[in-house]
PDB file of N, CA and C in Angstrom:
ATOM      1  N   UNK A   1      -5.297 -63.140 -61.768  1.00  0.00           N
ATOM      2  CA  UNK A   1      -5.486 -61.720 -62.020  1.00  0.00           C
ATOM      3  C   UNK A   1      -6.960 -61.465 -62.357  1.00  0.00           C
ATOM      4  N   UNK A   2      -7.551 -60.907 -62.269  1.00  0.00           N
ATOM      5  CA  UNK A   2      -9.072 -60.577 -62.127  1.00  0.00           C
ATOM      6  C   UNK A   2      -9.167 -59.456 -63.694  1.00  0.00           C
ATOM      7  N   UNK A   3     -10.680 -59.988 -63.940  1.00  0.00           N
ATOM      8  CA  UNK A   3     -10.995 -59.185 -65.439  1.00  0.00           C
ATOM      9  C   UNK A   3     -10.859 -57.917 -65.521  1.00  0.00           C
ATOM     10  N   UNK A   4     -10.460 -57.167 -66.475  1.00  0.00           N
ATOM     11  CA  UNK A   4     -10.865 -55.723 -66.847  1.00  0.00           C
ATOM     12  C   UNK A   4     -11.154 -55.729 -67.793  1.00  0.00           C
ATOM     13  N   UNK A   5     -11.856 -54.453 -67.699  1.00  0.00           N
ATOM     14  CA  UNK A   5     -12.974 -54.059 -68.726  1.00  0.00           C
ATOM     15  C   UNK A   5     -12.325 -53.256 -70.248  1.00  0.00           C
ATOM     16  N   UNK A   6     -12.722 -54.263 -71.561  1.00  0.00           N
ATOM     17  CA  UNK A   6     -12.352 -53.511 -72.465  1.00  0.00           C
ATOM     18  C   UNK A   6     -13.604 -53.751 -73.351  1.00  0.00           C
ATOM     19  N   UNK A   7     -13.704 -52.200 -74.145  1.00  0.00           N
ATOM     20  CA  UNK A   7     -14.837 -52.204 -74.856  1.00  0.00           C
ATOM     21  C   UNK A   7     -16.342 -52.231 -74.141  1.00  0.00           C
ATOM     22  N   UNK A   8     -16.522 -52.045 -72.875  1.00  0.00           N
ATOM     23  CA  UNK A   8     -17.634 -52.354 -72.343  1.00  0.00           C
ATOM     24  C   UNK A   8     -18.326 -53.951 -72.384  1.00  0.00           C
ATOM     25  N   UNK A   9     -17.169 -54.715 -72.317  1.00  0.00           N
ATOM     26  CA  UNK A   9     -17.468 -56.262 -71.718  1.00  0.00           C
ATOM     27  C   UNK A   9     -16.077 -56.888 -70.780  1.00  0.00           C
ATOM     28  N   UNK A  10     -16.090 -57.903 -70.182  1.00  0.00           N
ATOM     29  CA  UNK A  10     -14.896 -57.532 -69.140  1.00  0.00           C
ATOM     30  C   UNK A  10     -13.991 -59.054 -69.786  1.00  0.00           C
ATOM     31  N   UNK A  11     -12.766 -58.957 -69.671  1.00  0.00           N
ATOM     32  CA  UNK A  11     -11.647 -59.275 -70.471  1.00  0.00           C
ATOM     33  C   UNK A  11     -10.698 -60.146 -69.444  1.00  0.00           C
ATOM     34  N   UNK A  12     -10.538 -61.523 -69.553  1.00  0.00           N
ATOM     35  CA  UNK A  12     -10.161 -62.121 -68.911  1.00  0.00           C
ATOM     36  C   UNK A  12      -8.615 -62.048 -69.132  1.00  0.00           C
ATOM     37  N   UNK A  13      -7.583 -62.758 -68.196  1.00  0.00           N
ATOM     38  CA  UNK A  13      -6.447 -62.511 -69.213  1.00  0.00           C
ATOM     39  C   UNK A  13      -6.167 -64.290 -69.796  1.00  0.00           C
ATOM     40  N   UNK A  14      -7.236 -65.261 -69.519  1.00  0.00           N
ATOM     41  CA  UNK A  14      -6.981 -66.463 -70.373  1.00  0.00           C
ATOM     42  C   UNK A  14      -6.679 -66.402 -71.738  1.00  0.00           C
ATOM     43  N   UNK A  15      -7.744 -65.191 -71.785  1.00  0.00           N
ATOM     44  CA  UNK A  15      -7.613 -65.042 -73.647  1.00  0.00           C
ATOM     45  C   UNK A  15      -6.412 -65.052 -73.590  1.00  0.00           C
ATOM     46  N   UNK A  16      -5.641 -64.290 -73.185  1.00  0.00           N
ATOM     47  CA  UNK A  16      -3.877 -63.819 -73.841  1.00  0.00           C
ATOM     48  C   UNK A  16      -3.164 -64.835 -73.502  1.00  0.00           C
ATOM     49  N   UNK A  17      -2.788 -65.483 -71.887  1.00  0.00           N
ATOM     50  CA  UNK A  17      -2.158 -65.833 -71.326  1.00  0.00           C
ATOM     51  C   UNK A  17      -1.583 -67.092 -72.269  1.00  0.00           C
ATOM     52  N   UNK A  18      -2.481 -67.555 -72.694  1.00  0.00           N
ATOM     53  CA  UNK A  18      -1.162 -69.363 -73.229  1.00  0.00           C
ATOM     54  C   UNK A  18      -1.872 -69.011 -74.306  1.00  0.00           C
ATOM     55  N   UNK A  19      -2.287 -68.292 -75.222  1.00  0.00           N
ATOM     56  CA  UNK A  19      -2.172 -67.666 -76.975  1.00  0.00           C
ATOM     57  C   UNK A  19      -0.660 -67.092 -77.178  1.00  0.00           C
ATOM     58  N   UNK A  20      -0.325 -66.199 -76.418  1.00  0.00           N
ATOM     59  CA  UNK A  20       0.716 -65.482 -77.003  1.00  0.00           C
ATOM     60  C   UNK A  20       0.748 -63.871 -76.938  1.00  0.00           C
ATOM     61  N   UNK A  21       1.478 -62.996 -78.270  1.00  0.00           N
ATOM     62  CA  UNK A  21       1.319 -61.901 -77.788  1.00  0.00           C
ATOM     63  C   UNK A  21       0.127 -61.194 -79.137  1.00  0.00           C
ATOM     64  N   UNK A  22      -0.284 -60.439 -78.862  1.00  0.00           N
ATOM     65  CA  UNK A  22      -1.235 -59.569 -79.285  1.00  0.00           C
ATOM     66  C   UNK A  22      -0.622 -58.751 -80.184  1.00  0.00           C
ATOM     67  N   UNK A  23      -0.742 -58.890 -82.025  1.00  0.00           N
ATOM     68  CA  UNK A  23      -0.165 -58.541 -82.779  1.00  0.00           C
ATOM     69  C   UNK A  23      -0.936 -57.320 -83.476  1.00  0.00           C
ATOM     70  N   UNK A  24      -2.028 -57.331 -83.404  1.00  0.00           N
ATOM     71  CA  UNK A  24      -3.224 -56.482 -84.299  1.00  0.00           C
ATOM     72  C   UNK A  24      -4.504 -56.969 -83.453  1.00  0.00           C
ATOM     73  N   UNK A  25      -5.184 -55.694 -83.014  1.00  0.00           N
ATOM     74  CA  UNK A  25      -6.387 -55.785 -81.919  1.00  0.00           C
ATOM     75  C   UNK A  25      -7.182 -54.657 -82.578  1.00  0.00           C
ATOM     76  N   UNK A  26      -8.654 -55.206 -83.182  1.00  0.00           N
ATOM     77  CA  UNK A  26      -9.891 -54.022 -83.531  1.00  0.00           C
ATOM     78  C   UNK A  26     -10.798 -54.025 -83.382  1.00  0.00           C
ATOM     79  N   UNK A  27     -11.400 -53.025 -82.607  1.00  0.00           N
ATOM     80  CA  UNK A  27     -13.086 -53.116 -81.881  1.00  0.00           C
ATOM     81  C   UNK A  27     -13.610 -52.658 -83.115  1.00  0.00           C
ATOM     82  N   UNK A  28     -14.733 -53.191 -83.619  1.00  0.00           N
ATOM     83  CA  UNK A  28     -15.883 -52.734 -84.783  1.00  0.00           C
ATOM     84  C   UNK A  28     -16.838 -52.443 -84.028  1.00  0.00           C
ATOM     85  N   UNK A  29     -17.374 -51.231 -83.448  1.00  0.00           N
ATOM     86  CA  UNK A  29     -18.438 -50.958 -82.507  1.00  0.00           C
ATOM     87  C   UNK A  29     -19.887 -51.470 -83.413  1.00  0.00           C
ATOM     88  N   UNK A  30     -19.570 -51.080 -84.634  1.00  0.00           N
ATOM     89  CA  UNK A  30     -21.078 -50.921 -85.112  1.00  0.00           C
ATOM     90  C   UNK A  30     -21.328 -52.653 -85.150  1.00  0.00           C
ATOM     91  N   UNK A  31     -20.725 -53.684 -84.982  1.00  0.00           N
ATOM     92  CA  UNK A  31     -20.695 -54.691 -84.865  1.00  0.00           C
ATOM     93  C   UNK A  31     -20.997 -55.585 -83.092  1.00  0.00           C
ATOM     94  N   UNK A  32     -20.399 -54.497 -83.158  1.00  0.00           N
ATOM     95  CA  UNK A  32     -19.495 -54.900 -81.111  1.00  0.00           C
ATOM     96  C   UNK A  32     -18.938 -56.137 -81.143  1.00  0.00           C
ATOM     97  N   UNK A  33     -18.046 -56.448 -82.467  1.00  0.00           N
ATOM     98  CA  UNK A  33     -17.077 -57.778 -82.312  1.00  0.00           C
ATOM     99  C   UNK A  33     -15.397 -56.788 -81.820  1.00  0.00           C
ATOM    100  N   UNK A  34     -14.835 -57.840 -81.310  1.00  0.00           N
ATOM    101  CA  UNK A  34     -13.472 -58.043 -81.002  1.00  0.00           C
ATOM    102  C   UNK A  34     -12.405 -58.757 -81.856  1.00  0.00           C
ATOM    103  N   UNK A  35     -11.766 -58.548 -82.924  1.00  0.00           N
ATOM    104  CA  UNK A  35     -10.592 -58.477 -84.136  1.00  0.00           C
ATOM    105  C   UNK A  35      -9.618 -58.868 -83.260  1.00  0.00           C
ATOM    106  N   UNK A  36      -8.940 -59.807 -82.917  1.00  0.00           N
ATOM    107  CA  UNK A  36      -7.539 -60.408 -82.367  1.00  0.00           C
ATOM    108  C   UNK A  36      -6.809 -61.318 -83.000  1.00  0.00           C
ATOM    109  N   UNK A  37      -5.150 -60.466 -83.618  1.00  0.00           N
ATOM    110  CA  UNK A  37      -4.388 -61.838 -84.071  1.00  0.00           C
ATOM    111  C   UNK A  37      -3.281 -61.791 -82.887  1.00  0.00           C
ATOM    112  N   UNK A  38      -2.968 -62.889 -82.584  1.00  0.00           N
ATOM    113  CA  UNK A  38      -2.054 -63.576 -81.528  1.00  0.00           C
ATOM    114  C   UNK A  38      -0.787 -63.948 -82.432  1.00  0.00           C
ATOM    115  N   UNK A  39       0.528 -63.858 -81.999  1.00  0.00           N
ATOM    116  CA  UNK A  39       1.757 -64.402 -82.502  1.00  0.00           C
ATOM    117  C   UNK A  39       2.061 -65.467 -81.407  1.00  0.00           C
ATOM    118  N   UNK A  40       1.490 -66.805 -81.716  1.00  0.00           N
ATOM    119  CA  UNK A  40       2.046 -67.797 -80.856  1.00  0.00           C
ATOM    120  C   UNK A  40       3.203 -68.063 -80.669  1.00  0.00           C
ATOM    121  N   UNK A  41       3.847 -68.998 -79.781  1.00  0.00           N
ATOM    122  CA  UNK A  41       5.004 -69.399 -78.980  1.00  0.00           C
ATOM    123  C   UNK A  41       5.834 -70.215 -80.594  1.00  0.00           C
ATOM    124  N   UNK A  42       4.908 -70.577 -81.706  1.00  0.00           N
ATOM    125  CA  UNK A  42       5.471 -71.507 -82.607  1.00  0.00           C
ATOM    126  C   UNK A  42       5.621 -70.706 -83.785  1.00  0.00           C
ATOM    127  N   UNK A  43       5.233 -69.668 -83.764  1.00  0.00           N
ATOM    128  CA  UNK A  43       5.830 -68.151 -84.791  1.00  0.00           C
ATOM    129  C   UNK A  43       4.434 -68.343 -85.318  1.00  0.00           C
ATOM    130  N   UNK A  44       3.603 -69.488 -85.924  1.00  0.00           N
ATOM    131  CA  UNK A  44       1.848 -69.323 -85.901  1.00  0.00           C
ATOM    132  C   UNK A  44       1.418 -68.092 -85.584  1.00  0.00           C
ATOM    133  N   UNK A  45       0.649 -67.652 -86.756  1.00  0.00           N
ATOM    134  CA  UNK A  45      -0.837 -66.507 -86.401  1.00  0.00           C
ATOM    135  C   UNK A  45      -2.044 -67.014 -86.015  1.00  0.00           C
ATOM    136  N   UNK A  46      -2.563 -66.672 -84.771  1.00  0.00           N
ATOM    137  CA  UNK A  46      -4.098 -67.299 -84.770  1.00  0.00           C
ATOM    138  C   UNK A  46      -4.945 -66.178 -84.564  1.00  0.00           C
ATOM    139  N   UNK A  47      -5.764 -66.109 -85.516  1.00  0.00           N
ATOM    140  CA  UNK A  47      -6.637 -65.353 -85.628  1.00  0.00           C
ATOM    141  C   UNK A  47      -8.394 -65.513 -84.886  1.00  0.00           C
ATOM    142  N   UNK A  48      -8.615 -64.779 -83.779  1.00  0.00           N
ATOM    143  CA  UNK A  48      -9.471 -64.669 -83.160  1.00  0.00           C
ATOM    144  C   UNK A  48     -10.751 -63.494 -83.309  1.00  0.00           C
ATOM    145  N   UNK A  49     -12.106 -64.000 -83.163  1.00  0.00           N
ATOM    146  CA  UNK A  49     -13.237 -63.180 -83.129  1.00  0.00           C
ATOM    147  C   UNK A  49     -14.058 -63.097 -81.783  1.00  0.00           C
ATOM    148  N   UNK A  50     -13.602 -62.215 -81.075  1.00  0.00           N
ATOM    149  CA  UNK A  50     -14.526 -62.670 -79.759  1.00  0.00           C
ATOM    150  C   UNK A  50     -15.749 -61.934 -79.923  1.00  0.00           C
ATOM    151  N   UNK A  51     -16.907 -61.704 -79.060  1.00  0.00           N
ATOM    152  CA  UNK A  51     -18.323 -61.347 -78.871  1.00  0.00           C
ATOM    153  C   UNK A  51     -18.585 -61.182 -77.822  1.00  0.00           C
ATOM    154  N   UNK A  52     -19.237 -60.537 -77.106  1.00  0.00           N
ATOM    155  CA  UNK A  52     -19.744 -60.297 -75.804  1.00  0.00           C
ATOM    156  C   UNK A  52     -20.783 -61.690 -75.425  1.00  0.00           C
ATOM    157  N   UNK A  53     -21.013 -61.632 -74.123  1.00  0.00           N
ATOM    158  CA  UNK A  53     -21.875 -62.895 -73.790  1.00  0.00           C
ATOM    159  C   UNK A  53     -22.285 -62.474 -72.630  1.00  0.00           C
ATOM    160  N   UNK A  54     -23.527 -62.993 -71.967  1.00  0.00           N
ATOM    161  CA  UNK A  54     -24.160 -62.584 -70.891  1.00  0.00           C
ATOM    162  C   UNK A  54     -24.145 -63.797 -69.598  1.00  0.00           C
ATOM    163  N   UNK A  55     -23.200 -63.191 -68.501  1.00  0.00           N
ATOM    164  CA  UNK A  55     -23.899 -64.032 -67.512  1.00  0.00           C
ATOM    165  C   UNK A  55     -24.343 -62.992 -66.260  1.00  0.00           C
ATOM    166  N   UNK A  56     -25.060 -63.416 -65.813  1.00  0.00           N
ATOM    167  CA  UNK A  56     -26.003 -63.246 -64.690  1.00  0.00           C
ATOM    168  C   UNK A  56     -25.734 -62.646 -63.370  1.00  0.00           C
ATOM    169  N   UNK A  57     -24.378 -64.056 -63.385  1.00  0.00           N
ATOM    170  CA  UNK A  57     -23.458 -63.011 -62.009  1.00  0.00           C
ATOM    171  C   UNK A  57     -22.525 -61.661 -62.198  1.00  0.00           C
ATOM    172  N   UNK A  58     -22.157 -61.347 -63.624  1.00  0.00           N
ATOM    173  CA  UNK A  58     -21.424 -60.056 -63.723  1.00  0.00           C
ATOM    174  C   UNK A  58     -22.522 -59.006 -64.155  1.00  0.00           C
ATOM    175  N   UNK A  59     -22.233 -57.738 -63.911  1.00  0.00           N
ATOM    176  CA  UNK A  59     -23.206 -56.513 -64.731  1.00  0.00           C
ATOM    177  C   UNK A  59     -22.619 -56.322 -65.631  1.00  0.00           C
ATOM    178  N   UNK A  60     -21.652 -56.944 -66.623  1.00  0.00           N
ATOM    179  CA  UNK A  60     -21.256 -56.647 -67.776  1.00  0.00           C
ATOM    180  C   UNK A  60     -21.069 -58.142 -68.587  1.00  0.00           C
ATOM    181  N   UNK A  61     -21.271 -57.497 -69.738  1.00  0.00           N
ATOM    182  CA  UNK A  61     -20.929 -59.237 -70.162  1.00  0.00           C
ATOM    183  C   UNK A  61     -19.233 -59.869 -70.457  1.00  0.00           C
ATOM    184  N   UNK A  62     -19.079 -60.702 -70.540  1.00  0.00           N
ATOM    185  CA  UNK A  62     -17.623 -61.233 -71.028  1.00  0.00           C
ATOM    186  C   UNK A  62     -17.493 -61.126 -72.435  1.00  0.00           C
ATOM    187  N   UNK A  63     -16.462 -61.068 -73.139  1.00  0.00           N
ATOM    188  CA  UNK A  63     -15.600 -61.485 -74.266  1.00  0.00           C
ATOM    189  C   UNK A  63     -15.627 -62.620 -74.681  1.00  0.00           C
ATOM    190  N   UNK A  64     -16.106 -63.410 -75.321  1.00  0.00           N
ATOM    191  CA  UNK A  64     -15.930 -65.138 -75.618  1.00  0.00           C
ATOM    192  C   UNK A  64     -15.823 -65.428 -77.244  1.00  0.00           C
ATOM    193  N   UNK A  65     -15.028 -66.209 -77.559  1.00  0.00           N
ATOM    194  CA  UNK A  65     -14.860 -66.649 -78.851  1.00  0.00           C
ATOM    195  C   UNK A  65     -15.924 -66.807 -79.874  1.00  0.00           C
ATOM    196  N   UNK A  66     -16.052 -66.284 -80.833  1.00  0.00           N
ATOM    197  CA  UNK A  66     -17.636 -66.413 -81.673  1.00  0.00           C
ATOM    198  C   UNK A  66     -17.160 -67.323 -82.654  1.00  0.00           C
ATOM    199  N   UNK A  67     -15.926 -67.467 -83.056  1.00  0.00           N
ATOM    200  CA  UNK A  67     -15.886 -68.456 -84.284  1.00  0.00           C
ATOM    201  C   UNK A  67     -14.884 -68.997 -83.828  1.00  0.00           C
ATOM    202  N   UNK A  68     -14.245 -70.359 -84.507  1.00  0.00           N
ATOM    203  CA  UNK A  68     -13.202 -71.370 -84.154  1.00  0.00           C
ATOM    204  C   UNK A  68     -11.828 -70.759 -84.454  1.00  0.00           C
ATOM    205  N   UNK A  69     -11.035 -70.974 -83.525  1.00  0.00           N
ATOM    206  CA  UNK A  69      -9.973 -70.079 -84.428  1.00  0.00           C
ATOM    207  C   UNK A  69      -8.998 -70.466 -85.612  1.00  0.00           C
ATOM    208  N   UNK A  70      -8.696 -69.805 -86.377  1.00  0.00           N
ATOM    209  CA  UNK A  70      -8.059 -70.074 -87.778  1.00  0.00           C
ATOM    210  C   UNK A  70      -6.391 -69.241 -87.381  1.00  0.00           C
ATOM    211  N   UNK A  71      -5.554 -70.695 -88.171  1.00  0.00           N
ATOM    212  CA  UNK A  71      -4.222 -69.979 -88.041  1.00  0.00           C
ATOM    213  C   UNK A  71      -3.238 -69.655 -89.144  1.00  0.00           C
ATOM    214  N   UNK A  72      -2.615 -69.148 -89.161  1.00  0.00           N
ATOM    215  CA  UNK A  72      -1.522 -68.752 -90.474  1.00  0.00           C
ATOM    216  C   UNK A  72      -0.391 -68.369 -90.331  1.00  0.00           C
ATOM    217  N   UNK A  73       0.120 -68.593 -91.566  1.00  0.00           N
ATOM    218  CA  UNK A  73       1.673 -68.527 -91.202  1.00  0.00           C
ATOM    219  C   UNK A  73       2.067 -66.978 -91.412  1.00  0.00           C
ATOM    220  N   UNK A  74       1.518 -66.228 -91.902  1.00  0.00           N
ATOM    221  CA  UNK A  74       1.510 -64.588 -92.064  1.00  0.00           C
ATOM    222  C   UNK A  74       0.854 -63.937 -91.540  1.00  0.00           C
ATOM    223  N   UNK A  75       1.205 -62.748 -90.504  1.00  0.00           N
ATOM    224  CA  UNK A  75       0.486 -61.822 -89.901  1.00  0.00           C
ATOM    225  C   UNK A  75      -0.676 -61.262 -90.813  1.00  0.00           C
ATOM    226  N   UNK A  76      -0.278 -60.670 -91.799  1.00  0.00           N
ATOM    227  CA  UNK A  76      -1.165 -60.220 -93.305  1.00  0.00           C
ATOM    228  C   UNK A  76      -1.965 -60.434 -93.054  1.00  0.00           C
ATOM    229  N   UNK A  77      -2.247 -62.198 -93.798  1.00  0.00           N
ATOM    230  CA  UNK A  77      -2.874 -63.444 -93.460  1.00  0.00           C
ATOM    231  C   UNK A  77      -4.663 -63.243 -92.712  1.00  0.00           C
ATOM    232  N   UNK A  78      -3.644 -63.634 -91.306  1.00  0.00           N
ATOM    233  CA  UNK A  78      -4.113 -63.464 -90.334  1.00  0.00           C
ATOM    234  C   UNK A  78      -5.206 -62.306 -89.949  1.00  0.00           C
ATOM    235  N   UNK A  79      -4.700 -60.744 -90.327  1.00  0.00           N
ATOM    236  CA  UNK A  79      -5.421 -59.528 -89.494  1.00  0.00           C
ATOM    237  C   UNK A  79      -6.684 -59.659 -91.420  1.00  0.00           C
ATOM    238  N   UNK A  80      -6.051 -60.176 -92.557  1.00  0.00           N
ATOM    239  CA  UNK A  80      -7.102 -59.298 -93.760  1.00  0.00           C
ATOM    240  C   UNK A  80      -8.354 -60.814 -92.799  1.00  0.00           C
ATOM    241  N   UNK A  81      -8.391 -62.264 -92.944  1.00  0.00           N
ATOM    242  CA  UNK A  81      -9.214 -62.965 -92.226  1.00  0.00           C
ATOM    243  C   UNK A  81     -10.142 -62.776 -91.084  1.00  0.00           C
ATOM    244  N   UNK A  82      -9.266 -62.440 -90.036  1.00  0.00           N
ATOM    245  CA  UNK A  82     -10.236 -61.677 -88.665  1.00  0.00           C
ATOM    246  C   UNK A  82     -10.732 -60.453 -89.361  1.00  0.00           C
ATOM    247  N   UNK A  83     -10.325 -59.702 -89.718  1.00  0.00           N
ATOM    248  CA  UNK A  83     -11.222 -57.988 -89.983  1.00  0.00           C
ATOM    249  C   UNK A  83     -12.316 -58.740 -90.681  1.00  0.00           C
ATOM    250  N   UNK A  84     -12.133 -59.879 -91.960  1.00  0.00           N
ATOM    251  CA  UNK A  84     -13.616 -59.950 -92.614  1.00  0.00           C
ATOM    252  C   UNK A  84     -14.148 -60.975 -92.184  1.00  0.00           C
ATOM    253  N   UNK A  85     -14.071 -61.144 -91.483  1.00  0.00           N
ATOM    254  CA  UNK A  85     -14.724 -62.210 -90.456  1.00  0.00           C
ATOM    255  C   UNK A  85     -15.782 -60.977 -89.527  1.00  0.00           C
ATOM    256  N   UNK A  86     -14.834 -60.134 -88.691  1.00  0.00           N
ATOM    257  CA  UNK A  86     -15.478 -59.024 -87.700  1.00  0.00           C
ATOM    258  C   UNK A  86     -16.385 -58.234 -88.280  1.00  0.00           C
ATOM    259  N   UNK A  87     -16.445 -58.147 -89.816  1.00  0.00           N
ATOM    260  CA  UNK A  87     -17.297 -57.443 -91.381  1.00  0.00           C
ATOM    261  C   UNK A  87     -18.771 -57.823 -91.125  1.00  0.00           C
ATOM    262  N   UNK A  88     -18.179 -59.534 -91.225  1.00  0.00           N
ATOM    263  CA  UNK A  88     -20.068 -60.508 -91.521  1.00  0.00           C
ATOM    264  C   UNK A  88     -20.334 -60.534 -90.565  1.00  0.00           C
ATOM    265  N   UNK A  89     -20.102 -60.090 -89.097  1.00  0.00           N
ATOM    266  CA  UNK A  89     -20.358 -60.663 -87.814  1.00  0.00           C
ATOM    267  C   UNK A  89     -21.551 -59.808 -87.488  1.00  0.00           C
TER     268      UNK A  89
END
C-alpha cells in the first residue's frame, strides 16, 4: 500500500501494520512530533514518538521513530509517557 500524507510528512503503513491498533494519536505542531500509543497483539501498550526526516527522493519528508519505544501494561501509562516525551521533543 503506498504512503499517505499525515501532518505534512508521508506515513507509511509499516508503522501500524505488525504494532497493532492505534489507541491515542497527537500531533504537537509547535513541536512537529507525532504522539502514538499502539494496543499490541499481547494486550501491551507501546508507546511511540515519531519525527519527520528528510530524504531526497520524496518532496515531503517521512515519519520515523525519534526515541526507542517504551511499553506498558496501561493505556494511561502509555499516552501520560508519549505526550511528555512529545513536551521535551
Amino acid at each position: 500500500m503506498p504512503p499517505s500524507e499525515k501532518h505534512g510528512g508521508l506515513w507509511g503503513t509499516e508503522h501500524a501494520d505488525s504494532r497493532g491498533t492505534v489507541v491515542f494519536e497527537s500531533y504537537l505542531e509547535s513541536e512537529d512530533v507525532l504522539a502514538i500509543v499502539f494496543q499490541r497483539q499481547d494486550g501491551l501498550f507501546e508507546a511511540v514518538l515519531f519525527r519527520k526526516s528528510h530524504d531526497v527522493q520524496w518532496r515531503l519528508p517521512w515519519w520515523s521513530e525519534d526515541r526507542p519505544t517504551t511499553l506498558f501494561d496501561s493505556k494511561e501509562d502509555a499516552i501520560q509517557h508519549v505526550t511528555k516525551l512529545a513536551r521535551k521533543a
